[in-house]
C-alpha atoms as a PDB file:
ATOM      1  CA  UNK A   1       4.302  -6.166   6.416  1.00  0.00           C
ATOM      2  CA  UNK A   2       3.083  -7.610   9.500  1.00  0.00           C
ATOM      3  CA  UNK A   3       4.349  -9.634  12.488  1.00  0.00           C
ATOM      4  CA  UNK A   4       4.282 -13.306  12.214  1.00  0.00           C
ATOM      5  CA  UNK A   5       1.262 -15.124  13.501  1.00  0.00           C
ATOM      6  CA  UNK A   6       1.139 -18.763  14.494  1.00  0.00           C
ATOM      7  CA  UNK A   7      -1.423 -21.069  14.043  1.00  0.00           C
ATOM      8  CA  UNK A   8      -1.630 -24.955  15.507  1.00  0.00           C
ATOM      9  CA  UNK A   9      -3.573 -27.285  13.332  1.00  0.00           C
ATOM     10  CA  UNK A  10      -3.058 -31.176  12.774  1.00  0.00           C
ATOM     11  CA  UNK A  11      -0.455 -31.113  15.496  1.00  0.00           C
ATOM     12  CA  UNK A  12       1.986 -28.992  13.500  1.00  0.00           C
ATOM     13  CA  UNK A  13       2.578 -24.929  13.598  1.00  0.00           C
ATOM     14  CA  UNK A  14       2.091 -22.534  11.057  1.00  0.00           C
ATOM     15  CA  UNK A  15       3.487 -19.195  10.481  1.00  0.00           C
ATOM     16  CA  UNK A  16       1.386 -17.002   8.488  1.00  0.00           C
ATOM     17  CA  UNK A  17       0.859 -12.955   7.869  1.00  0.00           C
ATOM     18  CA  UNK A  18      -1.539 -10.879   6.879  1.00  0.00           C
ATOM     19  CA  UNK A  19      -0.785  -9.085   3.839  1.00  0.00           C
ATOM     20  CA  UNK A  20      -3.463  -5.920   3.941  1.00  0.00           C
ATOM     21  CA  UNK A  21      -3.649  -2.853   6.311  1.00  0.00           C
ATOM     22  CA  UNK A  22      -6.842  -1.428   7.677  1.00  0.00           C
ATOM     23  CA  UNK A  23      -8.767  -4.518   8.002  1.00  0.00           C
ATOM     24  CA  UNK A  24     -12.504  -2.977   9.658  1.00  0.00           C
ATOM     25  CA  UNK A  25     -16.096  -4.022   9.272  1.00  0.00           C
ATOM     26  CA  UNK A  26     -16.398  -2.665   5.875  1.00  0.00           C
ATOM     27  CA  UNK A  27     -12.935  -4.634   4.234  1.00  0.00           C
ATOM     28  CA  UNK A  28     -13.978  -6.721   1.657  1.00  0.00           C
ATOM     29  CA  UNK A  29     -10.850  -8.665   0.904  1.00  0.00           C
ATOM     30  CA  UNK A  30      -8.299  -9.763   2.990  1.00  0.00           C
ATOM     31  CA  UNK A  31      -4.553 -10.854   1.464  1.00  0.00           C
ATOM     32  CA  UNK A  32      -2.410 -13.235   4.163  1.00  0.00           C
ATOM     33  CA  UNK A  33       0.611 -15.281   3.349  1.00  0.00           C
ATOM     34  CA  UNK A  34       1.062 -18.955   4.647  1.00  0.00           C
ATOM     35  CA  UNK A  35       4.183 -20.824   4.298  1.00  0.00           C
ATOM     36  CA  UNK A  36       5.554 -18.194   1.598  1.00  0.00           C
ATOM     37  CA  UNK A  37       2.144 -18.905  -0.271  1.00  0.00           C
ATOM     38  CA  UNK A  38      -0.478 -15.421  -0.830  1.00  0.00           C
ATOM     39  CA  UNK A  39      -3.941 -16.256  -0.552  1.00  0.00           C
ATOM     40  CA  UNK A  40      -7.115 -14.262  -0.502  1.00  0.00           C
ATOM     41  CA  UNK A  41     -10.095 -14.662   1.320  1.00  0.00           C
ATOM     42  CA  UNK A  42     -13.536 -12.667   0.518  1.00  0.00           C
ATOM     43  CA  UNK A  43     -16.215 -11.830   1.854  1.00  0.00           C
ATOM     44  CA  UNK A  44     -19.323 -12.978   0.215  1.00  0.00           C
ATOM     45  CA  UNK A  45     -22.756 -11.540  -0.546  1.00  0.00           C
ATOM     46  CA  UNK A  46     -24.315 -13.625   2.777  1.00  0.00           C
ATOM     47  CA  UNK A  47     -21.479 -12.565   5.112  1.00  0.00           C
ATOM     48  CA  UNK A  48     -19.287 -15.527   4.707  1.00  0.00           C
ATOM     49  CA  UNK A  49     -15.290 -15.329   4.265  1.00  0.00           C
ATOM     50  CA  UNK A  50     -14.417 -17.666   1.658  1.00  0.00           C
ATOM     51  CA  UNK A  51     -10.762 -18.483   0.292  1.00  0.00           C
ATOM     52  CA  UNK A  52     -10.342 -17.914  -3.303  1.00  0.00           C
ATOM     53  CA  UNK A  53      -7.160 -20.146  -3.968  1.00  0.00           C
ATOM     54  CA  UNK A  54      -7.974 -22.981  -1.814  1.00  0.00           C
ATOM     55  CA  UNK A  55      -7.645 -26.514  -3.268  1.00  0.00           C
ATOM     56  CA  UNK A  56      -9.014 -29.350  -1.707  1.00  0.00           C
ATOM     57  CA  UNK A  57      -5.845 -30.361  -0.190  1.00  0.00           C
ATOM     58  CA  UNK A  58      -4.707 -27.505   2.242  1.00  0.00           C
ATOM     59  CA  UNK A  59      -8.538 -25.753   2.950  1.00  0.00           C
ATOM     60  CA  UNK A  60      -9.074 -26.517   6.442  1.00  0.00           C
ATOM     61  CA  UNK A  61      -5.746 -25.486   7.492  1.00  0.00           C
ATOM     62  CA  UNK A  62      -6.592 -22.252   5.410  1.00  0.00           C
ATOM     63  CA  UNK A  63     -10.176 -22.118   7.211  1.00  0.00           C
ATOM     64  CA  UNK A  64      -8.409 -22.084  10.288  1.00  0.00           C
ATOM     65  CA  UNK A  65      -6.321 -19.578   9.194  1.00  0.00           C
ATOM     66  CA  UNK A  66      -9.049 -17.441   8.163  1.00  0.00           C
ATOM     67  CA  UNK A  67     -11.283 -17.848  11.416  1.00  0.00           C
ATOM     68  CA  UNK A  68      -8.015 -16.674  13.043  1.00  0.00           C
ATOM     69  CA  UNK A  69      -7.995 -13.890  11.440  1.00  0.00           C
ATOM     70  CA  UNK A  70     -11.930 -12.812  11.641  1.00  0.00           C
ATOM     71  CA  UNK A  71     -11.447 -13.462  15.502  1.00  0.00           C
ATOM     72  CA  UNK A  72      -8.496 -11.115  15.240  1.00  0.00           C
ATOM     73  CA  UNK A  73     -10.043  -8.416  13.768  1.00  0.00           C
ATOM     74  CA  UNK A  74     -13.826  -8.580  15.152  1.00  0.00           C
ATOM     75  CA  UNK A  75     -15.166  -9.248  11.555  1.00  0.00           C
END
């Protein structure tokens, strides 16, 4: 398990973690946790992380999340 990770976004923090090891150029699935919540985000056929649990209600704040992370990880 990884350290925590915070995240600003609407004026409120987040704490989230990312769930897989050995994230590189060639991963094809990344698993984080947000607020005790696993999500997964994949990476399409044009090159474009997309959340697979996202609802309508929380999917910028997972966006974020998951720009975080590609900035992170140079992916």
């Amino acid at each position: 398990m990884s350290l925590p990770l915070r995240i600003t976004f609407g004026n409120r923090d987040y704490t989230y973690r990312i769930l897989t090891r050995m994230i590189n150029k060639e991963t094809t699935s990344i698993k984080f946790s947000l607020e005790d919540e696993e999500f997964t985000m994949e990476k399409g056929g044009n090159g474009i992380w997309q959340i697979r649990e996202a609802s309508l209600g929380d999917y910028q704040l997972l966006e974020a999340v998951a720009k975080a992370i590609c900035k992170r990880y140079a992916i």
